[in-house]
PDB file of N, CA and C in Angstrom:
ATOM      1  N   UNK A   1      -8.956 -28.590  -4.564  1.00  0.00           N
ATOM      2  CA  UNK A   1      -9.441 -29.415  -5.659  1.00  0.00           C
ATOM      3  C   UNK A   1      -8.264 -29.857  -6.524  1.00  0.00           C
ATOM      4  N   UNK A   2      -8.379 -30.809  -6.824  1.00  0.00           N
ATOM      5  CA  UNK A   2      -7.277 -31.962  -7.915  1.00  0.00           C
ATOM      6  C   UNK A   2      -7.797 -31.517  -8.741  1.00  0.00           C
ATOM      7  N   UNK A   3      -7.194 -31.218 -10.159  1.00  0.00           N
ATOM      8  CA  UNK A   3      -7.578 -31.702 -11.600  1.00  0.00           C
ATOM      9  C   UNK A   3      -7.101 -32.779 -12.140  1.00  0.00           C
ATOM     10  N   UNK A   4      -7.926 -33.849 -12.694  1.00  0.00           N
ATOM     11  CA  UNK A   4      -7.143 -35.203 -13.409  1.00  0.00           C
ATOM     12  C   UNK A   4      -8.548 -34.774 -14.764  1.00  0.00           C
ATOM     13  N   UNK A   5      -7.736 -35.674 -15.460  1.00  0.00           N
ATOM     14  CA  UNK A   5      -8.171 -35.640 -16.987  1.00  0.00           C
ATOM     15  C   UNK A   5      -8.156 -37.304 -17.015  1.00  0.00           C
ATOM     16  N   UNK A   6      -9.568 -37.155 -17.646  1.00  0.00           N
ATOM     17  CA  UNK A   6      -9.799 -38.761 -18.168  1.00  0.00           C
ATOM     18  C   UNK A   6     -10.589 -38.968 -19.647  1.00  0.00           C
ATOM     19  N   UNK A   7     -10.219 -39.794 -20.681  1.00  0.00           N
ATOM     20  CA  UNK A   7     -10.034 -40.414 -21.548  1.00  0.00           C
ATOM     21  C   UNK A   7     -11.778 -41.385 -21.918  1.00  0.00           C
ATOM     22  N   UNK A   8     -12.687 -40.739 -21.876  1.00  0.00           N
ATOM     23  CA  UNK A   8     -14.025 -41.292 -22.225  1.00  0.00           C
ATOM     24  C   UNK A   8     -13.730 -42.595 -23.506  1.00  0.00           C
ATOM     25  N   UNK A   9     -14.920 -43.197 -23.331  1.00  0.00           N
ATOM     26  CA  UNK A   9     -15.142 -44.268 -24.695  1.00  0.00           C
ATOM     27  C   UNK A   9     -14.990 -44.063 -25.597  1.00  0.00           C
ATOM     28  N   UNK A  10     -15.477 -42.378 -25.946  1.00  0.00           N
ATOM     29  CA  UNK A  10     -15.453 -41.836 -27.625  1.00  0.00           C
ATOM     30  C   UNK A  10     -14.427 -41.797 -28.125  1.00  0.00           C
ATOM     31  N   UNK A  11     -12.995 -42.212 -27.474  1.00  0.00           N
ATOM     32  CA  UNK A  11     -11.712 -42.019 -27.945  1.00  0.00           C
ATOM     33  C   UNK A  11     -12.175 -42.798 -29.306  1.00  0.00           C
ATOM     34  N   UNK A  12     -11.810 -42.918 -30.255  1.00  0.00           N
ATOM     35  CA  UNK A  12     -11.359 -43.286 -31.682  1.00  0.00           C
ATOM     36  C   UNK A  12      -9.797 -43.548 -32.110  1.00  0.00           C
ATOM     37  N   UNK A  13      -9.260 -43.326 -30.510  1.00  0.00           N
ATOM     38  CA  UNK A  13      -7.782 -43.713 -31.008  1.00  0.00           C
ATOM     39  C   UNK A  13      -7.272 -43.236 -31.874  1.00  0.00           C
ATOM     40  N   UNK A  14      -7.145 -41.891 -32.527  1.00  0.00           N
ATOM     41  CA  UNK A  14      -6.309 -41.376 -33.058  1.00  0.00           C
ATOM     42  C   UNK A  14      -4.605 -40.982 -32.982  1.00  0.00           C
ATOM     43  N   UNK A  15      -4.671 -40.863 -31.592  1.00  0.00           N
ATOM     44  CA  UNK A  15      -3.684 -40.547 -31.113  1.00  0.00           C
ATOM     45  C   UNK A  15      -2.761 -39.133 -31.033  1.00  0.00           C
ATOM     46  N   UNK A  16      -3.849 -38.595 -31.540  1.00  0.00           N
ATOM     47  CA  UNK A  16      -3.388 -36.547 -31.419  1.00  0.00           C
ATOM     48  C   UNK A  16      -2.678 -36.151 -30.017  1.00  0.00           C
ATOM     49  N   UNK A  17      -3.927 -37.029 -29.265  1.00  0.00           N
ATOM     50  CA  UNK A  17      -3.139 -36.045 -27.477  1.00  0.00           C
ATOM     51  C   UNK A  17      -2.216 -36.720 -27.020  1.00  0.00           C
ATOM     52  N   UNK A  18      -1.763 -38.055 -27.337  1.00  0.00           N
ATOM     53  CA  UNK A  18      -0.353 -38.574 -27.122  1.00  0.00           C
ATOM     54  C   UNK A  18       0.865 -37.634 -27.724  1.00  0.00           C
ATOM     55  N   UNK A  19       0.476 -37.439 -29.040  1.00  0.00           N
ATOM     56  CA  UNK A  19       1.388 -36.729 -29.323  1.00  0.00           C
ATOM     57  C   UNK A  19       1.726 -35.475 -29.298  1.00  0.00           C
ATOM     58  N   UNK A  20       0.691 -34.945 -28.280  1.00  0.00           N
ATOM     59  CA  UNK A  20       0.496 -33.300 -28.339  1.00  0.00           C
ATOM     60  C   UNK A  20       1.329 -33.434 -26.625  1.00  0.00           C
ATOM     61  N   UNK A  21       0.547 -34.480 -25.835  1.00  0.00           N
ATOM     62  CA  UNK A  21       0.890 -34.284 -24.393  1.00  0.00           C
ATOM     63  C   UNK A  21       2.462 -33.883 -23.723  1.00  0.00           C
ATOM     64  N   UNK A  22       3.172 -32.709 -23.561  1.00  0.00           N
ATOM     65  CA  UNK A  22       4.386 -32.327 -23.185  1.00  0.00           C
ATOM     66  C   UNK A  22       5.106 -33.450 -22.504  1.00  0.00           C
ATOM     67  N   UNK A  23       4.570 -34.589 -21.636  1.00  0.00           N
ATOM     68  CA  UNK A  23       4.935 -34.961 -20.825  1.00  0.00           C
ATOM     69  C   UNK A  23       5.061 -36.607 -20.840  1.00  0.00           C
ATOM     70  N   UNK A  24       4.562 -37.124 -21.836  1.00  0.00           N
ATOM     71  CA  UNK A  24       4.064 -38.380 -22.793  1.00  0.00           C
ATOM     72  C   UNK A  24       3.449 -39.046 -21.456  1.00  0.00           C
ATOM     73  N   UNK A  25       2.050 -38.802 -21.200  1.00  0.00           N
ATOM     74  CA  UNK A  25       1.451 -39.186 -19.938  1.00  0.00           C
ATOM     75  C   UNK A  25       0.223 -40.236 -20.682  1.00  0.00           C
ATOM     76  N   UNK A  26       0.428 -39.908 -21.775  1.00  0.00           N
ATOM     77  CA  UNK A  26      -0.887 -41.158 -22.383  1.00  0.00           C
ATOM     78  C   UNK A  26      -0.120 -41.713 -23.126  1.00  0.00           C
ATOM     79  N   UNK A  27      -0.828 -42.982 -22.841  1.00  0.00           N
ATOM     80  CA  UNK A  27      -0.536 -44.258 -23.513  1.00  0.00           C
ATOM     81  C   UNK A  27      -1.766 -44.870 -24.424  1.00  0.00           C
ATOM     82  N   UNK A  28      -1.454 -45.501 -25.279  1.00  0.00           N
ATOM     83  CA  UNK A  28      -2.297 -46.268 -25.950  1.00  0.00           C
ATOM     84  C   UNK A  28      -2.343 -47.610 -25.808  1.00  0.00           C
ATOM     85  N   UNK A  29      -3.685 -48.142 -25.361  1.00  0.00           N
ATOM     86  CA  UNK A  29      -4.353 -48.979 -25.031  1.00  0.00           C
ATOM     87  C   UNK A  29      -5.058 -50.168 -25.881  1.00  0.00           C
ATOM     88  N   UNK A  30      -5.896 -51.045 -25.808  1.00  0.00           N
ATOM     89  CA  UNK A  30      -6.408 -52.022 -26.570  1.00  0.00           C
ATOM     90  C   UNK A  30      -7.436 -51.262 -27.752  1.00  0.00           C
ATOM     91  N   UNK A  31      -8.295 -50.470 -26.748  1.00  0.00           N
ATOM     92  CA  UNK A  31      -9.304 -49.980 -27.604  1.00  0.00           C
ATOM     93  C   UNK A  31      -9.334 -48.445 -27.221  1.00  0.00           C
ATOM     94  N   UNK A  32      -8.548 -47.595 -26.747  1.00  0.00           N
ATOM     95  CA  UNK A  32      -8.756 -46.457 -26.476  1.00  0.00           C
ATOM     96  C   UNK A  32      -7.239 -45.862 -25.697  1.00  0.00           C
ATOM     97  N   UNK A  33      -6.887 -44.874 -25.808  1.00  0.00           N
ATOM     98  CA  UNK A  33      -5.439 -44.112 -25.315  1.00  0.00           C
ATOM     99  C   UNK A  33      -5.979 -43.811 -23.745  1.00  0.00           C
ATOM    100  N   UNK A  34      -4.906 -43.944 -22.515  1.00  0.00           N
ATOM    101  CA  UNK A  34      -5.116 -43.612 -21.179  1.00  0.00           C
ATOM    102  C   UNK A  34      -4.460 -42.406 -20.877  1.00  0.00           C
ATOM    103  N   UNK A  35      -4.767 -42.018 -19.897  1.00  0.00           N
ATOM    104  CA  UNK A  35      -4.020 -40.716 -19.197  1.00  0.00           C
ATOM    105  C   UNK A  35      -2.941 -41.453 -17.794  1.00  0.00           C
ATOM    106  N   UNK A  36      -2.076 -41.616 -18.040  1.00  0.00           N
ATOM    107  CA  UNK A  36      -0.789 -42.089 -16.755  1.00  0.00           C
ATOM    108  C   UNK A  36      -1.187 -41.052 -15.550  1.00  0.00           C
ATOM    109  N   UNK A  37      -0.783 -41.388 -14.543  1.00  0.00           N
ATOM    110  CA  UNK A  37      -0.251 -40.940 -13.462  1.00  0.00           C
ATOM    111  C   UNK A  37       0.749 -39.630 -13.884  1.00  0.00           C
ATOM    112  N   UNK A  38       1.603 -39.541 -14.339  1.00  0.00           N
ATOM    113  CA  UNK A  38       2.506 -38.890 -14.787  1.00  0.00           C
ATOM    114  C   UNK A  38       1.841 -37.737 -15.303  1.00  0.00           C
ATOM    115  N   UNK A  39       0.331 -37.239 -15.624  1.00  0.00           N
ATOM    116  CA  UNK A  39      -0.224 -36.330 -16.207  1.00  0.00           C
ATOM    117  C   UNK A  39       0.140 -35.132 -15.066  1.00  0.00           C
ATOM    118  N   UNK A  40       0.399 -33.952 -15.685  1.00  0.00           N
ATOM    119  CA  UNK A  40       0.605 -32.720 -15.058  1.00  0.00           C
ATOM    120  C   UNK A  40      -0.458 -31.867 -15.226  1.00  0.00           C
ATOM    121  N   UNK A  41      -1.924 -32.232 -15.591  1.00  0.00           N
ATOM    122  CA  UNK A  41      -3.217 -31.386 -16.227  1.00  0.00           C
ATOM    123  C   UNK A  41      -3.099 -30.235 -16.720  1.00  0.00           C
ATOM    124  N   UNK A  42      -1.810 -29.932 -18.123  1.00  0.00           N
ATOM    125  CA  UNK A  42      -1.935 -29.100 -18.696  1.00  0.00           C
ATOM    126  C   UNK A  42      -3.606 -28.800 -19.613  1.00  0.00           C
ATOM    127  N   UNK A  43      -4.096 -29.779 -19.762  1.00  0.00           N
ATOM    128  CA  UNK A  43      -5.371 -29.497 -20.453  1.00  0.00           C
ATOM    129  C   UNK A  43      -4.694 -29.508 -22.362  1.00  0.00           C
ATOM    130  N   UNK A  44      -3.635 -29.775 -22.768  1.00  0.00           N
ATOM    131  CA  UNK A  44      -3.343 -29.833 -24.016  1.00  0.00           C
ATOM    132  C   UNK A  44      -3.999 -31.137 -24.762  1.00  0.00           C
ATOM    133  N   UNK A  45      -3.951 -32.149 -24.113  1.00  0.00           N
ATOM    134  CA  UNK A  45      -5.226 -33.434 -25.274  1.00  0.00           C
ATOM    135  C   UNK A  45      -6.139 -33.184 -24.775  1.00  0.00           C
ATOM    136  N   UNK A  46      -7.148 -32.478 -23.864  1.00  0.00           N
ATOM    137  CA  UNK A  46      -8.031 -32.050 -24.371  1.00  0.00           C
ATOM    138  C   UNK A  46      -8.447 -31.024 -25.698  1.00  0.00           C
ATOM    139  N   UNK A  47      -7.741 -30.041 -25.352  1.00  0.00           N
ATOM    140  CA  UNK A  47      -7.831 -28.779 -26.731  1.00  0.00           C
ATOM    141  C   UNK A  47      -7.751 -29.692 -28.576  1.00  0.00           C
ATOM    142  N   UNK A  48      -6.591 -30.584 -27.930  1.00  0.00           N
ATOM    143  CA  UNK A  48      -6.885 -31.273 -29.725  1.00  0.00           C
ATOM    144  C   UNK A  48      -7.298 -32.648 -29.718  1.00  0.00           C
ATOM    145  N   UNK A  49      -8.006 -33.120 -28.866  1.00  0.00           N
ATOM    146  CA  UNK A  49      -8.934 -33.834 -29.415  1.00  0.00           C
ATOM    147  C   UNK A  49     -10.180 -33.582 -30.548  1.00  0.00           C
ATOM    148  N   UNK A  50     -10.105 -34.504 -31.427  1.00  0.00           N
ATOM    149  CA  UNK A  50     -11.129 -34.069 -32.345  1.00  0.00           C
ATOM    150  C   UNK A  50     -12.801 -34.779 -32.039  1.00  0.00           C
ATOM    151  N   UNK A  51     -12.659 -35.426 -31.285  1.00  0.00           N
ATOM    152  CA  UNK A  51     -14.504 -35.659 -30.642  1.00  0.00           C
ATOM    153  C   UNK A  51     -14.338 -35.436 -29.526  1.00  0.00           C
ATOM    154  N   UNK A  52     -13.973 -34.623 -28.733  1.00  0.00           N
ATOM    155  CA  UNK A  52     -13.847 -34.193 -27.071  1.00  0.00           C
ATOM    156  C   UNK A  52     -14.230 -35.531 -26.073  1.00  0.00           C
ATOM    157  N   UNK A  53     -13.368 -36.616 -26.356  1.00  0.00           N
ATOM    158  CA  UNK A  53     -13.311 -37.700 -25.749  1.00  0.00           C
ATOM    159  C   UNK A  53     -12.955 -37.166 -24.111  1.00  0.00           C
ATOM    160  N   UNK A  54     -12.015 -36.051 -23.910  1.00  0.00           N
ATOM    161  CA  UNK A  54     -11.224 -36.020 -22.450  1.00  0.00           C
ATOM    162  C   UNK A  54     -11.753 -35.361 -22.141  1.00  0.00           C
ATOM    163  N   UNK A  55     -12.602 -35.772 -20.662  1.00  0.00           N
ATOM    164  CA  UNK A  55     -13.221 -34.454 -19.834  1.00  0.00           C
ATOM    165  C   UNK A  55     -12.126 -34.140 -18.286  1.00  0.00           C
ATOM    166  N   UNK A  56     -12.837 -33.453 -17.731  1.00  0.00           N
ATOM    167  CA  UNK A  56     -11.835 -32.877 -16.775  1.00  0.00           C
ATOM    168  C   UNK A  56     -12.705 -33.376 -15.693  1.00  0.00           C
ATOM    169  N   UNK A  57     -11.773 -34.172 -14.580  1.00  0.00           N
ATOM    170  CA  UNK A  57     -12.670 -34.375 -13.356  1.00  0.00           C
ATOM    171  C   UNK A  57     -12.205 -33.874 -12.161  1.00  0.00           C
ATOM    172  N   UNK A  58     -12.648 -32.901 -11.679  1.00  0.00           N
ATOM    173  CA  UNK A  58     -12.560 -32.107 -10.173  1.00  0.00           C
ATOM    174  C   UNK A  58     -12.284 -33.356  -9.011  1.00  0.00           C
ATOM    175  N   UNK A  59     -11.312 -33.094  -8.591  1.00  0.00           N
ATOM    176  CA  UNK A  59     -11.611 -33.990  -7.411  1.00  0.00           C
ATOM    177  C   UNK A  59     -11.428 -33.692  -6.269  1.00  0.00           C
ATOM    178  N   UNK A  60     -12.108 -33.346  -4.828  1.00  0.00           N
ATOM    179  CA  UNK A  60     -11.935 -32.656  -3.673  1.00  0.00           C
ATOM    180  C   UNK A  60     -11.055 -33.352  -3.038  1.00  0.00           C
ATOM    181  N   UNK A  61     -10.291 -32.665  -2.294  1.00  0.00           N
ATOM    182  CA  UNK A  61      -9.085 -33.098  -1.231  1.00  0.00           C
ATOM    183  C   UNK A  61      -9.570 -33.581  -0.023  1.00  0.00           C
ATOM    184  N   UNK A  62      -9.178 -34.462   0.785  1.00  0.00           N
ATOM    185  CA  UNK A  62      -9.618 -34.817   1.963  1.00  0.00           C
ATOM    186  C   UNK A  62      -8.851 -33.779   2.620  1.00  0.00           C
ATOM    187  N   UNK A  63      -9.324 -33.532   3.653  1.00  0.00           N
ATOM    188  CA  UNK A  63      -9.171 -32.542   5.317  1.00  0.00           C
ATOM    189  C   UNK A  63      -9.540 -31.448   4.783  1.00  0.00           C
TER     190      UNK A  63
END
């Protein structure tokens, strides 16, 4: 299983987990901050998000 982290609607754009993220893997966007490629799924913008905009999505491996 993959872990990727993704960035729901409820973002409010604050910009906490940009600046929390070790690895500067989010970017800010038109109407909401993204998660890059570059994410290492520490799970840190999730923990400080303040409306739990970022959920965690499992993703199964092929073979």
């Amino acid at each position: 299983m993959i872990t990727n982290y993704v960035i729901t609607s409820e973002c409010m754009n604050c910009g906490l987990c940009a600046e929390k993220c070790p690895v500067s893997a989010i970017v800010e966007d038109e109407e909401k901050h993204v998660i890059t490629d570059s994410c290492i799924s520490c799970g840190s913008c999730a923990e400080i998000c303040p409306v739990d905009a970022i959920r965690v999505i499992k993703i199964k491996q092929a073979g």
